[in-house]
C-alpha atoms as a PDB file:
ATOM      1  CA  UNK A   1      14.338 -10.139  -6.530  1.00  0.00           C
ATOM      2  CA  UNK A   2      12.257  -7.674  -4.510  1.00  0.00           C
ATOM      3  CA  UNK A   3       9.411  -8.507  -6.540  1.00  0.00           C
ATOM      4  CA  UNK A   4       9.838 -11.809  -6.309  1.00  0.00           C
ATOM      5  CA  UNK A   5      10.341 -11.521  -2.099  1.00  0.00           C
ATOM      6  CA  UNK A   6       6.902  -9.652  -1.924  1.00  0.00           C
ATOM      7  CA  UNK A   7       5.093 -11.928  -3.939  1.00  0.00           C
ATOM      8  CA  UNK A   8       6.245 -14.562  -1.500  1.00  0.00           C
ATOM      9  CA  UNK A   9       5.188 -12.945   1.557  1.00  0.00           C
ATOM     10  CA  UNK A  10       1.486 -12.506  -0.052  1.00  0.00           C
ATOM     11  CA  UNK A  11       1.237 -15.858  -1.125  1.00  0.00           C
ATOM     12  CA  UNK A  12       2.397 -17.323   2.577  1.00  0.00           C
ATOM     13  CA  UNK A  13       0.741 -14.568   4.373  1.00  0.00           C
ATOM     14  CA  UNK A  14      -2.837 -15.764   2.640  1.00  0.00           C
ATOM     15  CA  UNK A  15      -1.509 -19.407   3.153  1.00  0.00           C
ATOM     16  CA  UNK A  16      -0.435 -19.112   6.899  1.00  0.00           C
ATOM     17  CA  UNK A  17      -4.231 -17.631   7.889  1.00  0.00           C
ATOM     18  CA  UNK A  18      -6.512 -19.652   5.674  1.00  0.00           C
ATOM     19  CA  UNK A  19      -7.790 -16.727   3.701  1.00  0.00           C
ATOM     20  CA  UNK A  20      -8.699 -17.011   0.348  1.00  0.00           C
ATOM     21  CA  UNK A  21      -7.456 -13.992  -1.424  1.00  0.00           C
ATOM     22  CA  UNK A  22      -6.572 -10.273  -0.698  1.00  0.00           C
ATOM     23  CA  UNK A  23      -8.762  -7.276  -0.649  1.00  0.00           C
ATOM     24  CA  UNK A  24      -7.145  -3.557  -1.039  1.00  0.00           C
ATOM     25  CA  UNK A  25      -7.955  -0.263  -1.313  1.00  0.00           C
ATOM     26  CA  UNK A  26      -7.757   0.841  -5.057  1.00  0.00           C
ATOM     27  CA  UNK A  27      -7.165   4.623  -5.005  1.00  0.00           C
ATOM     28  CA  UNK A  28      -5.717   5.098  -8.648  1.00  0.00           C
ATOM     29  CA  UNK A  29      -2.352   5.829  -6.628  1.00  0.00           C
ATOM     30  CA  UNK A  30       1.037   4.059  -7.507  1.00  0.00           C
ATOM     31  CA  UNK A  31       1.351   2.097  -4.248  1.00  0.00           C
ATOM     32  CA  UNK A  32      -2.273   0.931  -4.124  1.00  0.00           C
ATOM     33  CA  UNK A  33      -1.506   0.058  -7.807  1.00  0.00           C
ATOM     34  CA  UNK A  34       2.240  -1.809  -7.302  1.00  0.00           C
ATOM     35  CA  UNK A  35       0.293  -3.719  -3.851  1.00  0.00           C
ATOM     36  CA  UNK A  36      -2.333  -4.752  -6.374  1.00  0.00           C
ATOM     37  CA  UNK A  37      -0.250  -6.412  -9.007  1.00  0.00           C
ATOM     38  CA  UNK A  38       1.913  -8.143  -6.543  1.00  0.00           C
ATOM     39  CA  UNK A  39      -0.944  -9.365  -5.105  1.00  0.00           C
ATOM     40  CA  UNK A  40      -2.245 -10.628  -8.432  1.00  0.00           C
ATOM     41  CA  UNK A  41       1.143 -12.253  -8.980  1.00  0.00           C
ATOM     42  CA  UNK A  42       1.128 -13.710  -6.249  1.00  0.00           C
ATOM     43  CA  UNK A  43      -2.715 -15.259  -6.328  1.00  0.00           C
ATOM     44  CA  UNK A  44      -4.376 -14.858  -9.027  1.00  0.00           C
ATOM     45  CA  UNK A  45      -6.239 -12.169 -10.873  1.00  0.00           C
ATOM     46  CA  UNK A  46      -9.553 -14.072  -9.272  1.00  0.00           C
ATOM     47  CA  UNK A  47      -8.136 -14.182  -5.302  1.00  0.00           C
ATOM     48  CA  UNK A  48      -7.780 -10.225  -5.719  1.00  0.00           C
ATOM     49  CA  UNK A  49     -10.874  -7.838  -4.982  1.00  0.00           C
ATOM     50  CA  UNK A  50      -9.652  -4.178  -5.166  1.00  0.00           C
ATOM     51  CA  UNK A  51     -12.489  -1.721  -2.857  1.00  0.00           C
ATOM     52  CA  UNK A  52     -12.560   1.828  -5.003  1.00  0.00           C
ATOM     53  CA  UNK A  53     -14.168   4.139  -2.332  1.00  0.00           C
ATOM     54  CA  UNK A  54     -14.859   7.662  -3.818  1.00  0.00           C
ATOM     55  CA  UNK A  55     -15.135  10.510  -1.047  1.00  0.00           C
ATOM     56  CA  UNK A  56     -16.481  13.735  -1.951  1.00  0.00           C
ATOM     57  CA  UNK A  57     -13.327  15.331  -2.049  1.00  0.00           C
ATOM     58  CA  UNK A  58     -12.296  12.456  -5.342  1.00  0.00           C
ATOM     59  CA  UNK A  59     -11.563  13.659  -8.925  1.00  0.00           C
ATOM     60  CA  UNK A  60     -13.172  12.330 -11.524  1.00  0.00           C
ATOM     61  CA  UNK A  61     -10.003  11.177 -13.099  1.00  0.00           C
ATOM     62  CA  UNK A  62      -9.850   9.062  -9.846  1.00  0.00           C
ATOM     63  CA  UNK A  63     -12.168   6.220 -10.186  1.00  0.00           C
ATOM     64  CA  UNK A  64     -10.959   6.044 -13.886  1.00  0.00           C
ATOM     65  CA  UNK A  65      -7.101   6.132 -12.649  1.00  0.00           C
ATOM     66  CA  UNK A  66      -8.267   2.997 -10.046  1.00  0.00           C
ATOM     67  CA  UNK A  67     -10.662   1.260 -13.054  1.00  0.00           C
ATOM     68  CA  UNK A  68      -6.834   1.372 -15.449  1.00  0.00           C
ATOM     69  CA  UNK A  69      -5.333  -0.277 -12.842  1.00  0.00           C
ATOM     70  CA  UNK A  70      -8.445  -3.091 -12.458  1.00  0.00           C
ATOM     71  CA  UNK A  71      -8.650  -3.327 -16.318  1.00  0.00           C
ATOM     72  CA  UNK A  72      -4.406  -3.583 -16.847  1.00  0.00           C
ATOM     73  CA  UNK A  73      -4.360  -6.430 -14.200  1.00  0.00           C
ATOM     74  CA  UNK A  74      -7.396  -8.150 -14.681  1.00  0.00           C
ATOM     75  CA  UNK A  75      -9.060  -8.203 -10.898  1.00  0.00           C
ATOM     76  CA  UNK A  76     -12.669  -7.219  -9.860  1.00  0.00           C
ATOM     77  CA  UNK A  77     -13.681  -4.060  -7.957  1.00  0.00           C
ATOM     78  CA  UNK A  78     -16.161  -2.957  -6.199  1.00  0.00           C
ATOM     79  CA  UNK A  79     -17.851   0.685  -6.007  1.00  0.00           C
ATOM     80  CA  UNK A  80     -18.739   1.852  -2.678  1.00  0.00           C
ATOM     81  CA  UNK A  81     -19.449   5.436  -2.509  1.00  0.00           C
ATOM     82  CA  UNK A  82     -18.210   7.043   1.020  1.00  0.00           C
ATOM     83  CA  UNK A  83     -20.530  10.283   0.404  1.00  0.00           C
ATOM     84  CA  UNK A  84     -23.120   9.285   2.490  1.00  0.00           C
ATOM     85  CA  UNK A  85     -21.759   7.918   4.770  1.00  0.00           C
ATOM     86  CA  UNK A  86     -19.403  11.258   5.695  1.00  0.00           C
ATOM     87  CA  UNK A  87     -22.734  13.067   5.295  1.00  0.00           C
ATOM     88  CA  UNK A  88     -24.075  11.224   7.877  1.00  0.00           C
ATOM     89  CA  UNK A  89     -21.054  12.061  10.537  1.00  0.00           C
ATOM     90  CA  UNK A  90     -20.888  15.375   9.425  1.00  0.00           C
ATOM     91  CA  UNK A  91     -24.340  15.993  10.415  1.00  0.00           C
ATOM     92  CA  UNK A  92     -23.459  15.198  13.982  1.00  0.00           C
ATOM     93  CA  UNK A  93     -19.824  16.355  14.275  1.00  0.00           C
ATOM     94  CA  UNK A  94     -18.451  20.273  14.204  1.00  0.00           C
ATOM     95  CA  UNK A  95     -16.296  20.998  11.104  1.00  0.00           C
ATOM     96  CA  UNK A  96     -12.730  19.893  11.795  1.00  0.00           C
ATOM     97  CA  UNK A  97     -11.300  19.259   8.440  1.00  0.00           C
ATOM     98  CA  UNK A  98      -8.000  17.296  10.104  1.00  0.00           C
ATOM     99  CA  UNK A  99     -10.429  14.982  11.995  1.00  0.00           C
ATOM    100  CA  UNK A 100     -12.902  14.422   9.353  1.00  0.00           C
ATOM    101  CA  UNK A 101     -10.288  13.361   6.991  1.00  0.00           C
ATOM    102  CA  UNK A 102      -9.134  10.636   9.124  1.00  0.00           C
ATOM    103  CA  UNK A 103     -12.249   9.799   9.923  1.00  0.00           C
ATOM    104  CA  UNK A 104     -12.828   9.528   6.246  1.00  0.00           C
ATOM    105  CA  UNK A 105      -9.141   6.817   6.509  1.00  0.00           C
ATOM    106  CA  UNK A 106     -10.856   4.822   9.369  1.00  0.00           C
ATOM    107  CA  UNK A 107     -14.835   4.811   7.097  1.00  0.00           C
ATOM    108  CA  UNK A 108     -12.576   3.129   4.311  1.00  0.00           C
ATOM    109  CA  UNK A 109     -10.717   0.483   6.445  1.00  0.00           C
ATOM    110  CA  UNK A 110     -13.910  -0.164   7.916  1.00  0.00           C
ATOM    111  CA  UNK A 111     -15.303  -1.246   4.585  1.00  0.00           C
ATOM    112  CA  UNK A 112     -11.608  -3.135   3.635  1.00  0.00           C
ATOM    113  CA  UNK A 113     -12.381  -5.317   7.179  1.00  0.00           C
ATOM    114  CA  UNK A 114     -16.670  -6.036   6.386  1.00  0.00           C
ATOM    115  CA  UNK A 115     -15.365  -7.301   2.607  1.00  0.00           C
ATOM    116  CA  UNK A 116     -12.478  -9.565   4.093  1.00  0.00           C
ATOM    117  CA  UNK A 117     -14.738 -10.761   6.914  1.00  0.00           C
ATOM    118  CA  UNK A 118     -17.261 -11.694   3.954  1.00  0.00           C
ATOM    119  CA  UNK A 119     -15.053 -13.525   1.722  1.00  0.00           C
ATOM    120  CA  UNK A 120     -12.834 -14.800   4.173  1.00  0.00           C
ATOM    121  CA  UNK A 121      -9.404 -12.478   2.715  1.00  0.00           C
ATOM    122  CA  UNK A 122      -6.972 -10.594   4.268  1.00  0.00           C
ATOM    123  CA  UNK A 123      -6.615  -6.734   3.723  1.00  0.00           C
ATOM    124  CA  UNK A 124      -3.519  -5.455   2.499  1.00  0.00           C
ATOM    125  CA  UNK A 125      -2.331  -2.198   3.384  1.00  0.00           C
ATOM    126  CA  UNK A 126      -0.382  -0.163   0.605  1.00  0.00           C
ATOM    127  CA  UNK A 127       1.588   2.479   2.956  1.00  0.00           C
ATOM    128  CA  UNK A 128       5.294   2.540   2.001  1.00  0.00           C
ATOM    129  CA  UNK A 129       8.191   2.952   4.393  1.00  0.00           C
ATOM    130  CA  UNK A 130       8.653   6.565   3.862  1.00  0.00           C
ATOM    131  CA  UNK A 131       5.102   6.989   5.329  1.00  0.00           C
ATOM    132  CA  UNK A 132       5.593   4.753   7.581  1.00  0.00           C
ATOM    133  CA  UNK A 133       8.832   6.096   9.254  1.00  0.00           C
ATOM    134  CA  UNK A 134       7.448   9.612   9.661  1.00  0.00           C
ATOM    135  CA  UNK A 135       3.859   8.284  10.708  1.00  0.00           C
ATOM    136  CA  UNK A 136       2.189   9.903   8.018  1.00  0.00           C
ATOM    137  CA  UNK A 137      -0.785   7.438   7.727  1.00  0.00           C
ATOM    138  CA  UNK A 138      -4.060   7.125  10.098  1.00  0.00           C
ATOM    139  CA  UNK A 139      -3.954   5.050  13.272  1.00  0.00           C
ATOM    140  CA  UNK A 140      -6.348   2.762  12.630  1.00  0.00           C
ATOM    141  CA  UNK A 141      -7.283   4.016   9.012  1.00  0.00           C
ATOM    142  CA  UNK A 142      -5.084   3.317   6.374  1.00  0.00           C
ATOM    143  CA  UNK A 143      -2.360   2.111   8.959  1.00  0.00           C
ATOM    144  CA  UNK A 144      -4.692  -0.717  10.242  1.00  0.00           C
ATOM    145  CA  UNK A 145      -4.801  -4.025   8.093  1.00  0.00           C
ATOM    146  CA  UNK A 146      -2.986  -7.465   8.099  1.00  0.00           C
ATOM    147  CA  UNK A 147      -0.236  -7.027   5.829  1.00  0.00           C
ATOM    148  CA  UNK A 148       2.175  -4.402   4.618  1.00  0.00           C
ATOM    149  CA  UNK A 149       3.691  -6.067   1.005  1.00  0.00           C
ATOM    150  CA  UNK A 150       5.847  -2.422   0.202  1.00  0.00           C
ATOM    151  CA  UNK A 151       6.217  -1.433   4.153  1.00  0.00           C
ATOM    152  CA  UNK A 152      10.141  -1.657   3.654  1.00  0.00           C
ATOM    153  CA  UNK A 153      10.226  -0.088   0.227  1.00  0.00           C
ATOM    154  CA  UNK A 154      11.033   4.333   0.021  1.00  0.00           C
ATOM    155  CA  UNK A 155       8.230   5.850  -1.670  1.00  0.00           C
ATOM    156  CA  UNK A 156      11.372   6.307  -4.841  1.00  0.00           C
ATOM    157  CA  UNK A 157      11.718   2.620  -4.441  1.00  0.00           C
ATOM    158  CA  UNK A 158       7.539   1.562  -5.226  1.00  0.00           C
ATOM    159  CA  UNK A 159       8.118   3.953  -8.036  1.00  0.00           C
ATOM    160  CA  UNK A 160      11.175   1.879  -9.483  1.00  0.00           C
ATOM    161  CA  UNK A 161       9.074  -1.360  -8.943  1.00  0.00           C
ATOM    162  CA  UNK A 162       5.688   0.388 -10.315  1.00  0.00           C
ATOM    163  CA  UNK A 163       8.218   0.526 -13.399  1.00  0.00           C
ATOM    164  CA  UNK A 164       9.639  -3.052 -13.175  1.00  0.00           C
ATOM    165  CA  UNK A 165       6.103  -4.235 -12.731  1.00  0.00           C
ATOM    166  CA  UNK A 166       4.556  -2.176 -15.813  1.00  0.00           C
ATOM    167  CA  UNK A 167       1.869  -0.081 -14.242  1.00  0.00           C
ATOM    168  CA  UNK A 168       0.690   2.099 -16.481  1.00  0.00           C
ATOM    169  CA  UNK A 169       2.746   5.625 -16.645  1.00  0.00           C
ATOM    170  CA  UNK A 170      -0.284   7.631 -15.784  1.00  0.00           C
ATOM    171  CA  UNK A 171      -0.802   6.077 -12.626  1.00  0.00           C
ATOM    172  CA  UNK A 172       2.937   6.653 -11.859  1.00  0.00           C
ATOM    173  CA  UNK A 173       2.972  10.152 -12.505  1.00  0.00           C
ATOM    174  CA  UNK A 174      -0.044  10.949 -10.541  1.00  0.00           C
ATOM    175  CA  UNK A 175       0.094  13.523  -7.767  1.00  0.00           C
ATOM    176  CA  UNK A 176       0.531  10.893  -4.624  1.00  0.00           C
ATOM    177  CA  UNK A 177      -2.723  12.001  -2.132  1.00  0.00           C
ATOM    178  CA  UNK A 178      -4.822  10.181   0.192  1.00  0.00           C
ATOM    179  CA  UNK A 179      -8.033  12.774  -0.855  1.00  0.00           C
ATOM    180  CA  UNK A 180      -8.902  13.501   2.261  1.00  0.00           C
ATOM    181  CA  UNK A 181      -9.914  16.602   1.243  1.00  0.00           C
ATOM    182  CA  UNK A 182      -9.851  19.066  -1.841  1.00  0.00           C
ATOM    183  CA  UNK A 183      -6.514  19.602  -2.768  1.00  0.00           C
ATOM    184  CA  UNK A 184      -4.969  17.396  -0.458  1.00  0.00           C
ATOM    185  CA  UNK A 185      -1.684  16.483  -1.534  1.00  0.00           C
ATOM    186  CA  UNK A 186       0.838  14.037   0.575  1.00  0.00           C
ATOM    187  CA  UNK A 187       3.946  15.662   0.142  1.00  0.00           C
ATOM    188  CA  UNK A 188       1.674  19.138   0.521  1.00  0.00           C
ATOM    189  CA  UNK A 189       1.109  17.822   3.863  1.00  0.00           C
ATOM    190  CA  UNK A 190       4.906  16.494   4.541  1.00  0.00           C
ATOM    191  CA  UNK A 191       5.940  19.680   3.446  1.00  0.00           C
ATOM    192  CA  UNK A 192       8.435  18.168   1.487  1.00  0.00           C
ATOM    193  CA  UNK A 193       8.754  16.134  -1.565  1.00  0.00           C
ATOM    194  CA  UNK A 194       9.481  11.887  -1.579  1.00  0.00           C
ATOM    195  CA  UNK A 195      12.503  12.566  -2.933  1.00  0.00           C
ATOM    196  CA  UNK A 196      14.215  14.888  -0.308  1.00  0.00           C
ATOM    197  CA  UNK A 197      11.874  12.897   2.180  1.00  0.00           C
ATOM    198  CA  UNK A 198      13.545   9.742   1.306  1.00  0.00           C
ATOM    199  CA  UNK A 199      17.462  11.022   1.475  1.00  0.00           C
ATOM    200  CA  UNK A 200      16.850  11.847   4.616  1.00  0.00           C
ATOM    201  CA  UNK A 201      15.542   8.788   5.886  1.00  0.00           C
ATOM    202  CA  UNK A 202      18.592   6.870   4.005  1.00  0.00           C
ATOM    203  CA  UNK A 203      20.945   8.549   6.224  1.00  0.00           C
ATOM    204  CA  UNK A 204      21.871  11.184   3.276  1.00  0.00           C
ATOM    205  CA  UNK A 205      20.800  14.394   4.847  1.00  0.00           C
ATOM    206  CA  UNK A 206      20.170  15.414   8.232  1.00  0.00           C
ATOM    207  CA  UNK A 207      16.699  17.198   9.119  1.00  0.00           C
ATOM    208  CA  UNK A 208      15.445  18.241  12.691  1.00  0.00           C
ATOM    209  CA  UNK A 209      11.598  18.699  11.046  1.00  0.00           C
ATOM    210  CA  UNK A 210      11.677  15.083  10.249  1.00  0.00           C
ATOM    211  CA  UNK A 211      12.963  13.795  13.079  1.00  0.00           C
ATOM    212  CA  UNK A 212      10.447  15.680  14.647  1.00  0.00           C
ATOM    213  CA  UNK A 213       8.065  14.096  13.114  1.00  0.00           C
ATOM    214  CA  UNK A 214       9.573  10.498  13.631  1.00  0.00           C
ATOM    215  CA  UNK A 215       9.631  11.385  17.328  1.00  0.00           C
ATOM    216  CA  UNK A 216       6.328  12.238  17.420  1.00  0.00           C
ATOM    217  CA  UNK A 217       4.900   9.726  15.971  1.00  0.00           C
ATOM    218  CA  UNK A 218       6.020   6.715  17.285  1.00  0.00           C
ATOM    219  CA  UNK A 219       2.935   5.496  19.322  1.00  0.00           C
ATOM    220  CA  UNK A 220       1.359   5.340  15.264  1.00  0.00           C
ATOM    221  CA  UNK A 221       3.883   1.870  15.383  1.00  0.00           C
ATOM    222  CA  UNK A 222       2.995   0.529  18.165  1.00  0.00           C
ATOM    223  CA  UNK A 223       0.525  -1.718  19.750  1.00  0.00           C
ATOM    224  CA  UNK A 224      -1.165  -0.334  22.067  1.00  0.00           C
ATOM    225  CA  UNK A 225       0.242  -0.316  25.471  1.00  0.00           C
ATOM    226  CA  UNK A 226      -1.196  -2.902  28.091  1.00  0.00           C
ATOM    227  CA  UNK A 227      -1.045  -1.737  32.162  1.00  0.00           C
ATOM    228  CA  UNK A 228       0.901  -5.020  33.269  1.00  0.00           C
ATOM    229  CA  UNK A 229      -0.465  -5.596  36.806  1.00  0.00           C
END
């Protein structure tokens, strides 16, 4: 039923703008991976283009995690290499490891936009609602795009439909990170794993650090605010 719902939402969502297919993000990850198949589902193996967009700070195992996902669902990718690209800020910019990283986010939505705007798509985004909730995404990086297919799904719950959907079990028991930067891991960052993360935000257990968090990032969900004259 869910699976069915956000396969609907694609399909209309494309139909509703006069697009011709979807382009995403194809990080290797689970939720770039279950966004991805729906999509597929939903359009067609052919109206999907999935953007692989190494950053110095990738694994190896990376591109080959994102090509498994390609290759098991039968859509075409494209290889753009961010390297140069960060070079080129970092040339220009003092070290700040936070800033670069989203800067690194905003460099890859960038790229998402110039291939829709080419082929006449939409982007879809691939955060989840646990991200979402606690504004653990870039503003206008990986939190910018047209549609959100698994916005209302818990990280646990993309993980259950990764299943339903048969993505391959390595991609599902990958380490979730964004690669921002050697290391990186997401629920490094949140300080907390998906699971806890996501029994709080069901009401289950009460935590001021999240709702911290929530708090503080609530201008991420937002448009931004006009001065009405």
């Amino acid at each position: 039923m869910t699976s069915q719902k956000i396969e609907d939402f694609i399909y209309h969502s494309v139909e509703k703008a006069g697009a011709r297919g979807i382009v995403l993000g194809l990080s290797g990850g689970v939720d770039s991976a279950v966004v991805a198949t729906l999509s597929t589902r939903a359009l067609g193996s052919d109206n999907v283009l999935g953007l692989i967009m190494p950053s110095p700070s990738n694994q190896p195992h990376d591109i080959d995690d994102a090509n498994l996902i390609a290759r098991h669902i039968e859509i075409n990718t494209k290889i753009i290499s961010l390297k140069p690209m960060i070079e080129a800020f970092q040339a220009h910019l003092e070290h700040d490891r936070l800033a670069m990283g989203n800067l690194t986010a905003r460099i890859r939505m960038s790229l998402l936009y110039y291939e829709a705007n080419h082929l006449n798509y939409l982007v879809a985004g691939t955060g989840n609602k646990s991200e979402r909730i606690v504004g653990y995404f870039t503003k206008y990086g990986d939190g910018g795009c047209d549609m959100l297919p698994i916005g209302d799904l818990l990280k646990t719950q993309v993980w259950e439909l990764a299943r339903f959907l048969g993505v391959p079990q390595r991609i599902i028991d990958r380490v979730p990170t964004a690669s921002l930067w050697p290391g990186q891991t997401d629920e490094g960052d949140l300080g907390i794993s998906y699971e806890e993360l996501d029994k709080i935000l069901e009401g289950k257990k009460d935590n001021l650090k999240i709702q911290r968090m929530i708090n503080a990032s609530e201008h991420k969900r937002k448009p931004p605010e006009v001065c009405r004259i």
